[in-house]
PDB file of N, CA and C in Angstrom:
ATOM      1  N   UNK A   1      75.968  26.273 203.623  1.00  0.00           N
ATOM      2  CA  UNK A   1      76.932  25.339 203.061  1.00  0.00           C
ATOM      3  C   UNK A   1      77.692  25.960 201.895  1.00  0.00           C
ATOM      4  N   UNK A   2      77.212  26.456 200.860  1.00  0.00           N
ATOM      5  CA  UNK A   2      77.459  27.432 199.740  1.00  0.00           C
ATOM      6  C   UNK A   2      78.606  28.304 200.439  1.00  0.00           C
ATOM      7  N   UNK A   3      78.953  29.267 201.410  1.00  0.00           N
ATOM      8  CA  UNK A   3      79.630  29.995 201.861  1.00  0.00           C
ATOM      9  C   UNK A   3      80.981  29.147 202.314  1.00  0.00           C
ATOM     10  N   UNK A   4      80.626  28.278 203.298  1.00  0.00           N
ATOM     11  CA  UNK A   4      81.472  27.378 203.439  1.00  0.00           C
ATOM     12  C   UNK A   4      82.618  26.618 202.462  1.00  0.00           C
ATOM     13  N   UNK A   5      81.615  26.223 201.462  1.00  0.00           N
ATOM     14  CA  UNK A   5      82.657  25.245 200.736  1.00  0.00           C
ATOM     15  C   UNK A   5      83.506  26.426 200.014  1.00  0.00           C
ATOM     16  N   UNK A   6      82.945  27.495 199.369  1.00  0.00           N
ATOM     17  CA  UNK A   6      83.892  28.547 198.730  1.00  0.00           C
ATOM     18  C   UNK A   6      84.886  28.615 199.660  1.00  0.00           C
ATOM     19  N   UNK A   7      84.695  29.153 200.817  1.00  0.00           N
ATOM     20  CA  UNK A   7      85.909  29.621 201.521  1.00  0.00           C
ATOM     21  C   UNK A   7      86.487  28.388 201.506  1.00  0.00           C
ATOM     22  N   UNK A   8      86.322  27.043 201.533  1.00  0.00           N
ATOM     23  CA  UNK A   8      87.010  26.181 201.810  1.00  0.00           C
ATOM     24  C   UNK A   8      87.924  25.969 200.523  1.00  0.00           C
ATOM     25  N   UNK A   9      87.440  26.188 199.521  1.00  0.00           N
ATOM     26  CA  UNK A   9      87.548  25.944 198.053  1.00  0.00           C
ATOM     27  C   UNK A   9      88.964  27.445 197.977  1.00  0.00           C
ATOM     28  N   UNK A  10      88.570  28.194 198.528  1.00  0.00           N
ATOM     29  CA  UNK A  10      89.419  29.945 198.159  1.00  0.00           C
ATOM     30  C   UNK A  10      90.714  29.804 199.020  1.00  0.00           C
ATOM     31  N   UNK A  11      90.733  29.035 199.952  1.00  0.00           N
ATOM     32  CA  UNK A  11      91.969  28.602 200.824  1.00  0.00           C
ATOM     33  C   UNK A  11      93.088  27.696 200.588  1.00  0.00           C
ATOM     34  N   UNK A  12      92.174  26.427 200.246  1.00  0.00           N
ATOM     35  CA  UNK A  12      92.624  25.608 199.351  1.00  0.00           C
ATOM     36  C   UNK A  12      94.005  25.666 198.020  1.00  0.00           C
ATOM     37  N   UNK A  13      93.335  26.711 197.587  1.00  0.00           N
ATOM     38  CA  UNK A  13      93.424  27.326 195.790  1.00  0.00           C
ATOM     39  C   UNK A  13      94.904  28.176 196.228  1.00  0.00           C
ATOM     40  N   UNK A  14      94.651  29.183 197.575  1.00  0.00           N
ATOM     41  CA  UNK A  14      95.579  30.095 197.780  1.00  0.00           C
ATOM     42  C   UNK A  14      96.802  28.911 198.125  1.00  0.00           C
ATOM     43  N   UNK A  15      96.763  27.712 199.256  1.00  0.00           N
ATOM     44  CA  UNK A  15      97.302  27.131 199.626  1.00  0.00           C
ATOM     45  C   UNK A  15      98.407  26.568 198.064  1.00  0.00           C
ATOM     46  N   UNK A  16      97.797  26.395 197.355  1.00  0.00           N
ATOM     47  CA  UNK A  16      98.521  25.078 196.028  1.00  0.00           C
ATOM     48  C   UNK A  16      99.578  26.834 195.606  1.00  0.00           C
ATOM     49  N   UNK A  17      98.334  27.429 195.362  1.00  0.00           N
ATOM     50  CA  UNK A  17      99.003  28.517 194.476  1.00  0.00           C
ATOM     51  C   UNK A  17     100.456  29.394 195.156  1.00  0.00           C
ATOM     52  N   UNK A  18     100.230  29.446 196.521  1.00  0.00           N
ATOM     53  CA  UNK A  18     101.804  29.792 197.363  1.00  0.00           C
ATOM     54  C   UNK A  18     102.742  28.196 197.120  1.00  0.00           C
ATOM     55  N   UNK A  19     102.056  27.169 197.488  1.00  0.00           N
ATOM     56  CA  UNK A  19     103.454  26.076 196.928  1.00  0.00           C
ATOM     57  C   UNK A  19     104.042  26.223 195.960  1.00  0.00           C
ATOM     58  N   UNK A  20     103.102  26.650 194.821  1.00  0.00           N
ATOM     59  CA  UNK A  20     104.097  26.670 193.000  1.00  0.00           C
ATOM     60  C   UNK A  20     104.379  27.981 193.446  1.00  0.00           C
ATOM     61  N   UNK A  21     104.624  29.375 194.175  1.00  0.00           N
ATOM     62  CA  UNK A  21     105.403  30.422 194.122  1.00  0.00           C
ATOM     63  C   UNK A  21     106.582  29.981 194.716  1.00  0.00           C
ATOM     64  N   UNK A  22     106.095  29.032 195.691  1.00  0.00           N
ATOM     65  CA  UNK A  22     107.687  28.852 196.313  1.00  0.00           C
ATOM     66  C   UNK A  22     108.814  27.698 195.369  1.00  0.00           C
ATOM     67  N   UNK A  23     108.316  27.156 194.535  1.00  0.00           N
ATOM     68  CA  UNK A  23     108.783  26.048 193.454  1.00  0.00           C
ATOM     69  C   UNK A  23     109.854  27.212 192.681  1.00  0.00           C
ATOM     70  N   UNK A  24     108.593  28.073 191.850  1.00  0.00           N
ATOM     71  CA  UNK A  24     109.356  29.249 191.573  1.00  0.00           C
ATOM     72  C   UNK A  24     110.654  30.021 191.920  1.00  0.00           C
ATOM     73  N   UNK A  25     110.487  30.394 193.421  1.00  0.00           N
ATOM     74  CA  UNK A  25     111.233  31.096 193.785  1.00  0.00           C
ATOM     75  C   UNK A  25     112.721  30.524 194.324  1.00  0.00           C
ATOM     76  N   UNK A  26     112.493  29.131 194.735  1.00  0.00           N
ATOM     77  CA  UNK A  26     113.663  28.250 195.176  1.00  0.00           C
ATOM     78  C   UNK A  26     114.292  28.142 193.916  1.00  0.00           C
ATOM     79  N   UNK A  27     113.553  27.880 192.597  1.00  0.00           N
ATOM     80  CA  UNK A  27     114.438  27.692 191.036  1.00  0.00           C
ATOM     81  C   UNK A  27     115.083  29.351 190.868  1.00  0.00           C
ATOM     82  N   UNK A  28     114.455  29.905 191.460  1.00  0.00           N
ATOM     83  CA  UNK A  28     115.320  31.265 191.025  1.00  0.00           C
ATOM     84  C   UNK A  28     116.189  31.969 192.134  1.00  0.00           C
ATOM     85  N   UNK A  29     116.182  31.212 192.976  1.00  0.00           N
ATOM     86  CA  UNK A  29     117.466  31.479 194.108  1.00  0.00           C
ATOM     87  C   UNK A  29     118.174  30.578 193.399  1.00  0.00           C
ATOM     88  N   UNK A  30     118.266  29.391 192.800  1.00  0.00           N
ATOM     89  CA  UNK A  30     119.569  28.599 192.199  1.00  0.00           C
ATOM     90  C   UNK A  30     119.910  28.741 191.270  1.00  0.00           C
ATOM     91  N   UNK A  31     119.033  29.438 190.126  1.00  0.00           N
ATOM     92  CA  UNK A  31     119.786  30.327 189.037  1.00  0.00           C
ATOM     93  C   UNK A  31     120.544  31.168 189.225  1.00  0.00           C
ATOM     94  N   UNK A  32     120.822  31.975 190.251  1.00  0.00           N
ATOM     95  CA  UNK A  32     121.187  33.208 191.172  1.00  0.00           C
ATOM     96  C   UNK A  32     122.137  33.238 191.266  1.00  0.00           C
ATOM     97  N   UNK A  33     121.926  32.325 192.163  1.00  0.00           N
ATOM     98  CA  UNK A  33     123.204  31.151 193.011  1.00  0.00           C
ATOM     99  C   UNK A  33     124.295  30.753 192.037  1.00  0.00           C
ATOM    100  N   UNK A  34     123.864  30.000 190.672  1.00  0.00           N
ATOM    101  CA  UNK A  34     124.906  29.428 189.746  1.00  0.00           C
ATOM    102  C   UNK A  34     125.450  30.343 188.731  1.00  0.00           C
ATOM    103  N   UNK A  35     124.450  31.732 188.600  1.00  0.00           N
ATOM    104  CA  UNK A  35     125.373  32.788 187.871  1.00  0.00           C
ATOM    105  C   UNK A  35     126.122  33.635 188.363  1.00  0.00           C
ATOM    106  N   UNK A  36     125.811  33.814 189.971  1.00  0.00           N
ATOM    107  CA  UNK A  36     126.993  34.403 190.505  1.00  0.00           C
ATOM    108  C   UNK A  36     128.215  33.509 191.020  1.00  0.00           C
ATOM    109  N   UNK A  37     128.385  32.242 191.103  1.00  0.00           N
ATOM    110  CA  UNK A  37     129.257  31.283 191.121  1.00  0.00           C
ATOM    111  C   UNK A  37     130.234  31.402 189.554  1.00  0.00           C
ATOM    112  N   UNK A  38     129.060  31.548 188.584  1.00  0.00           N
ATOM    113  CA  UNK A  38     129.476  31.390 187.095  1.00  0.00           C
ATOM    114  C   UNK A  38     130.392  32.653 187.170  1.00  0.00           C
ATOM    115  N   UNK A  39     130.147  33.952 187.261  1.00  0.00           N
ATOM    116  CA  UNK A  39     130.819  35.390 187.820  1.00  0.00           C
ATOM    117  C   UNK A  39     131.826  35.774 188.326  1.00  0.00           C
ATOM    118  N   UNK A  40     131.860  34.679 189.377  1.00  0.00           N
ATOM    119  CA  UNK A  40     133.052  34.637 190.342  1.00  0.00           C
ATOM    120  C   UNK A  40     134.041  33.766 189.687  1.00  0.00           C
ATOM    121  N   UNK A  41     134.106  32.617 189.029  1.00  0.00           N
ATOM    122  CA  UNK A  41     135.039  31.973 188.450  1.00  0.00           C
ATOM    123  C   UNK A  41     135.482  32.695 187.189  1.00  0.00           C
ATOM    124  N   UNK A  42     134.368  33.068 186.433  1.00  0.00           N
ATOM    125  CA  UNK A  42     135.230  34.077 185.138  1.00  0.00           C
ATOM    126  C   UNK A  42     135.599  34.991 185.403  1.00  0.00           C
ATOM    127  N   UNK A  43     135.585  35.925 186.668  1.00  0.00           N
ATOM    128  CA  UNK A  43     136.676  36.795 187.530  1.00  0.00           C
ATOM    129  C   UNK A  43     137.854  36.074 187.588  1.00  0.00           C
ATOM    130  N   UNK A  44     138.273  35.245 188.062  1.00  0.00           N
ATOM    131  CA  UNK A  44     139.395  34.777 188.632  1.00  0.00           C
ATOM    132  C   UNK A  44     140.017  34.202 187.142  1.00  0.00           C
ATOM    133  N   UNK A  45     139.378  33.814 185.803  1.00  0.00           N
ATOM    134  CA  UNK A  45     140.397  33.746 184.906  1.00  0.00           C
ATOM    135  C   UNK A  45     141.437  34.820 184.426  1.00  0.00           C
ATOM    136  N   UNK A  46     142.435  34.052 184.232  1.00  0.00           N
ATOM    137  CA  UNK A  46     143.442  34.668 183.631  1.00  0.00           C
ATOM    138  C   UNK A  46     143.204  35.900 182.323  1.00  0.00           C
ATOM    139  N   UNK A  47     143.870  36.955 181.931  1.00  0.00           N
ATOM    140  CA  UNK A  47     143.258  37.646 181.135  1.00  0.00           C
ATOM    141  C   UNK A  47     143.330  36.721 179.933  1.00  0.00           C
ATOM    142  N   UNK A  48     144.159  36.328 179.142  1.00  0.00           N
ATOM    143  CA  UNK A  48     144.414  35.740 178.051  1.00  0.00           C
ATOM    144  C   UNK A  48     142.842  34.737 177.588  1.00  0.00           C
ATOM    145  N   UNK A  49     142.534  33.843 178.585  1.00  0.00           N
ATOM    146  CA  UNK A  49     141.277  33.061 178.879  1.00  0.00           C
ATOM    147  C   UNK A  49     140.337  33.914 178.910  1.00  0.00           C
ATOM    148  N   UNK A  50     139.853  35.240 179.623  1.00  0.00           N
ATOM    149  CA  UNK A  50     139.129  36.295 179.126  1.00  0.00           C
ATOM    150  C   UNK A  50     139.140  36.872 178.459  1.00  0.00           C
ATOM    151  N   UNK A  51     139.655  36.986 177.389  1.00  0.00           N
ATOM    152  CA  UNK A  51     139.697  37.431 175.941  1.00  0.00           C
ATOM    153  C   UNK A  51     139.230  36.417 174.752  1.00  0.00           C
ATOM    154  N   UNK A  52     139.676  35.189 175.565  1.00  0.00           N
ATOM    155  CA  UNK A  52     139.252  34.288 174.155  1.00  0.00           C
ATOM    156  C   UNK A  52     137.794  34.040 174.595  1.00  0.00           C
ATOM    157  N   UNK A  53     137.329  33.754 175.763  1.00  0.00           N
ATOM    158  CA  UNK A  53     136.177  34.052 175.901  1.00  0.00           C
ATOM    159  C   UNK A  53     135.161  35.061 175.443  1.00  0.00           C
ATOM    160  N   UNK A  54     135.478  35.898 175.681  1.00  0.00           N
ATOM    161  CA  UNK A  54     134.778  37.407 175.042  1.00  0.00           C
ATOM    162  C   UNK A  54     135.271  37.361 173.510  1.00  0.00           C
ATOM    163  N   UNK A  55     136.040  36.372 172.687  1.00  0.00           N
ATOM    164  CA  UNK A  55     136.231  36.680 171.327  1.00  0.00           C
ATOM    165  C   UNK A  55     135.046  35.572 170.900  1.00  0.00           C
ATOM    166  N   UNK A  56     135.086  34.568 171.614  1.00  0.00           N
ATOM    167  CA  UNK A  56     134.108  33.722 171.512  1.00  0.00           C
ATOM    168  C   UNK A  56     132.699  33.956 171.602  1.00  0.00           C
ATOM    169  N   UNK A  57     132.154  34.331 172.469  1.00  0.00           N
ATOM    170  CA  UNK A  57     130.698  35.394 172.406  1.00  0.00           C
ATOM    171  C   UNK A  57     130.572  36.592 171.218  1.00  0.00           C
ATOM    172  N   UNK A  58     131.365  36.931 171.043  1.00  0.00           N
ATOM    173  CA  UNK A  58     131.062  38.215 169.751  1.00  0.00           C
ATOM    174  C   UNK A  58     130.903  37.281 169.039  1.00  0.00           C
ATOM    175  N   UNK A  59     131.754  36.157 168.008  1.00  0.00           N
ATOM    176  CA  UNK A  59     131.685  35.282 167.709  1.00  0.00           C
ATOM    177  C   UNK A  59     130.428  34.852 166.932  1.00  0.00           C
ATOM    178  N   UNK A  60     130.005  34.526 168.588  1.00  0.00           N
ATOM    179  CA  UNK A  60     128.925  33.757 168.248  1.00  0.00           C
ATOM    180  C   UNK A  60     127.175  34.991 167.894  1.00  0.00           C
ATOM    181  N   UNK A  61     127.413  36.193 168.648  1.00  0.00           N
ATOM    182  CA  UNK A  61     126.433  37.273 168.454  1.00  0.00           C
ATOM    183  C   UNK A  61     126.881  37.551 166.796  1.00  0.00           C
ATOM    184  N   UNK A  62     128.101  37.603 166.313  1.00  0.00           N
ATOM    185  CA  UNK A  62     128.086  37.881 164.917  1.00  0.00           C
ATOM    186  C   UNK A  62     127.417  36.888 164.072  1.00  0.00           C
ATOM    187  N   UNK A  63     127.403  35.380 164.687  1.00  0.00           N
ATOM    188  CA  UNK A  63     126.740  34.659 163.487  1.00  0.00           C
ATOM    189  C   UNK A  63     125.129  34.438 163.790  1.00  0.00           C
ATOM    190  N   UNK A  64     124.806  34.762 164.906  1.00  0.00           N
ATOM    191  CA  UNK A  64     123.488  34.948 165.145  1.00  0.00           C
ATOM    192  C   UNK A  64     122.708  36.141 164.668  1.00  0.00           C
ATOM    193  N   UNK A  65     123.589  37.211 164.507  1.00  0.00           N
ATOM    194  CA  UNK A  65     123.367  38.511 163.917  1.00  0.00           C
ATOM    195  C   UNK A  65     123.037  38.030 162.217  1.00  0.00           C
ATOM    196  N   UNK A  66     123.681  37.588 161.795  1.00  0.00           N
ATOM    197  CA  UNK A  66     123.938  37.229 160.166  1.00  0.00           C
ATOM    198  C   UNK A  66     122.526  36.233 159.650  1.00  0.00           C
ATOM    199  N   UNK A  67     122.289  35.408 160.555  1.00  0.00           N
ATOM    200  CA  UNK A  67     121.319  34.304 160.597  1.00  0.00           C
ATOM    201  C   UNK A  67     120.257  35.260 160.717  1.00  0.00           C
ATOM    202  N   UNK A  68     119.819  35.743 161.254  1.00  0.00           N
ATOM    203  CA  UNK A  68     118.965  37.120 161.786  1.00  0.00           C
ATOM    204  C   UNK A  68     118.642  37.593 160.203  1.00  0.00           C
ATOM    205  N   UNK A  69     119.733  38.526 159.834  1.00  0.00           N
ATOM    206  CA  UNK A  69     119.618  38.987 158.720  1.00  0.00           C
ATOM    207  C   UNK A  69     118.841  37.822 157.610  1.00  0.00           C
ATOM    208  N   UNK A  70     119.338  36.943 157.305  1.00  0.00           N
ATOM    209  CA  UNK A  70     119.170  35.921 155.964  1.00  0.00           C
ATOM    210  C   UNK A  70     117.650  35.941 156.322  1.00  0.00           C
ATOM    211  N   UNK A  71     117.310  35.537 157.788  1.00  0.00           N
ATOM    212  CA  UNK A  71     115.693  35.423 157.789  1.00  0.00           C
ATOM    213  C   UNK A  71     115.086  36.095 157.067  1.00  0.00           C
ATOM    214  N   UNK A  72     115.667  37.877 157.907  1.00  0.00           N
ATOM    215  CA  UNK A  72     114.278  39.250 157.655  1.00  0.00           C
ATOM    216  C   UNK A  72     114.556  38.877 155.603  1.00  0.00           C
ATOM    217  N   UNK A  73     116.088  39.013 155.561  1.00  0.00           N
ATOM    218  CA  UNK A  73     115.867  39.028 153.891  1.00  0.00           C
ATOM    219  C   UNK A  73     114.780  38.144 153.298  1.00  0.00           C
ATOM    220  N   UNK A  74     115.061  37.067 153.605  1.00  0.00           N
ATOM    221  CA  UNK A  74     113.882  35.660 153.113  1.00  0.00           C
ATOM    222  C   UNK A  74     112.617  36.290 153.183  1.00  0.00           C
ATOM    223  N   UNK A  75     111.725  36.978 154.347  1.00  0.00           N
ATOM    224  CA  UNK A  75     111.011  37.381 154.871  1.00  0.00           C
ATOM    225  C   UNK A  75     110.772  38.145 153.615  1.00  0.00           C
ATOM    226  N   UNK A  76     111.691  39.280 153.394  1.00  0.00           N
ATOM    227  CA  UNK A  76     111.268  40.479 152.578  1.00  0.00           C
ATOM    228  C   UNK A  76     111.016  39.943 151.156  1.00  0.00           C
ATOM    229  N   UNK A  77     112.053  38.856 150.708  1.00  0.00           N
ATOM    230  CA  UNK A  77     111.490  38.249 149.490  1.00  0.00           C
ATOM    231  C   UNK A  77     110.110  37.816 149.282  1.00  0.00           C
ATOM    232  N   UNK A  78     109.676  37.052 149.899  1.00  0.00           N
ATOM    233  CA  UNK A  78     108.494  36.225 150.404  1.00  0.00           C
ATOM    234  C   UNK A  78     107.441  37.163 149.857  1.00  0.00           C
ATOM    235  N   UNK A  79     107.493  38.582 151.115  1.00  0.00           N
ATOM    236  CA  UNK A  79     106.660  39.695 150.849  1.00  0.00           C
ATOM    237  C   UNK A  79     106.229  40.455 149.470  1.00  0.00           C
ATOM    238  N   UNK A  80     107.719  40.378 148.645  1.00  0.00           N
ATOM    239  CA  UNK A  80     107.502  41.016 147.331  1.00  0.00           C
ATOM    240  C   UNK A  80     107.216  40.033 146.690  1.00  0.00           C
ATOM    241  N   UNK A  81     107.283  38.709 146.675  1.00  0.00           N
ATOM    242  CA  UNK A  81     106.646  37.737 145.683  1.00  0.00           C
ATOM    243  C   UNK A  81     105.412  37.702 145.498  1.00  0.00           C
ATOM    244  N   UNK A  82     105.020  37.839 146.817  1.00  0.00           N
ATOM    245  CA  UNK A  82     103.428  37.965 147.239  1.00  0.00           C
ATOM    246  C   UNK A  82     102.478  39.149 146.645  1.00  0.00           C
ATOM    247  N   UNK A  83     103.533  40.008 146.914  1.00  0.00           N
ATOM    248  CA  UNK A  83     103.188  41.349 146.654  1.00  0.00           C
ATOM    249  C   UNK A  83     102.395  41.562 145.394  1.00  0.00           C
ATOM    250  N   UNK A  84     103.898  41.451 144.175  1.00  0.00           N
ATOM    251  CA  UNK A  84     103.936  41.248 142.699  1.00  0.00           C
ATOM    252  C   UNK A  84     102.466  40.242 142.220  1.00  0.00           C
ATOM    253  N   UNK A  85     102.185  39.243 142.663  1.00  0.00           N
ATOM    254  CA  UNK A  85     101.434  38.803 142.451  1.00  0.00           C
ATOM    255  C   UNK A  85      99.824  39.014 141.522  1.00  0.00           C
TER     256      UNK A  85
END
């Protein structure tokens, strides 16, 4: 019985565990799917619209860059306060 129920138990387990790969894998065929859709339409903009786009992303990497910075600084203060101590 012991042999049995494992295998029954090890089949089971494989069975659930291929459903959530395929959950997985269907969400990542439609991510796929909507960034190469996303790809294909910002191809077909106009250049002018692709530029303000791409001025818009630096944009936004410059103020994420800056935010970045203020942290590590905060960070480094923190450290020498501690430090000094």
């Amino acid at each position: 019985m012991g042999i049995k129920n494992f295998f029954k138990n090890a089949f089971s387990d494989m069975k659930e565990s291929a459903k959530a790969q395929h959950e997985v894998d269907k969400a990542n065929l439609e991510a796929v799917k909507a960034e190469s859709k996303a790809n294909w339409e910002e191809a077909k903009m106009s250049p002018s619209a692709r530029q303000e786009m791409m001025q818009k992303e630096r944009e936004e990497q410059i103020a994420e860059a800056k935010a970045r910075t203020a942290a590590a600084n905060e960070r480094i203060d923190a450290a020498k306060a501690t430090k000094n101590k």
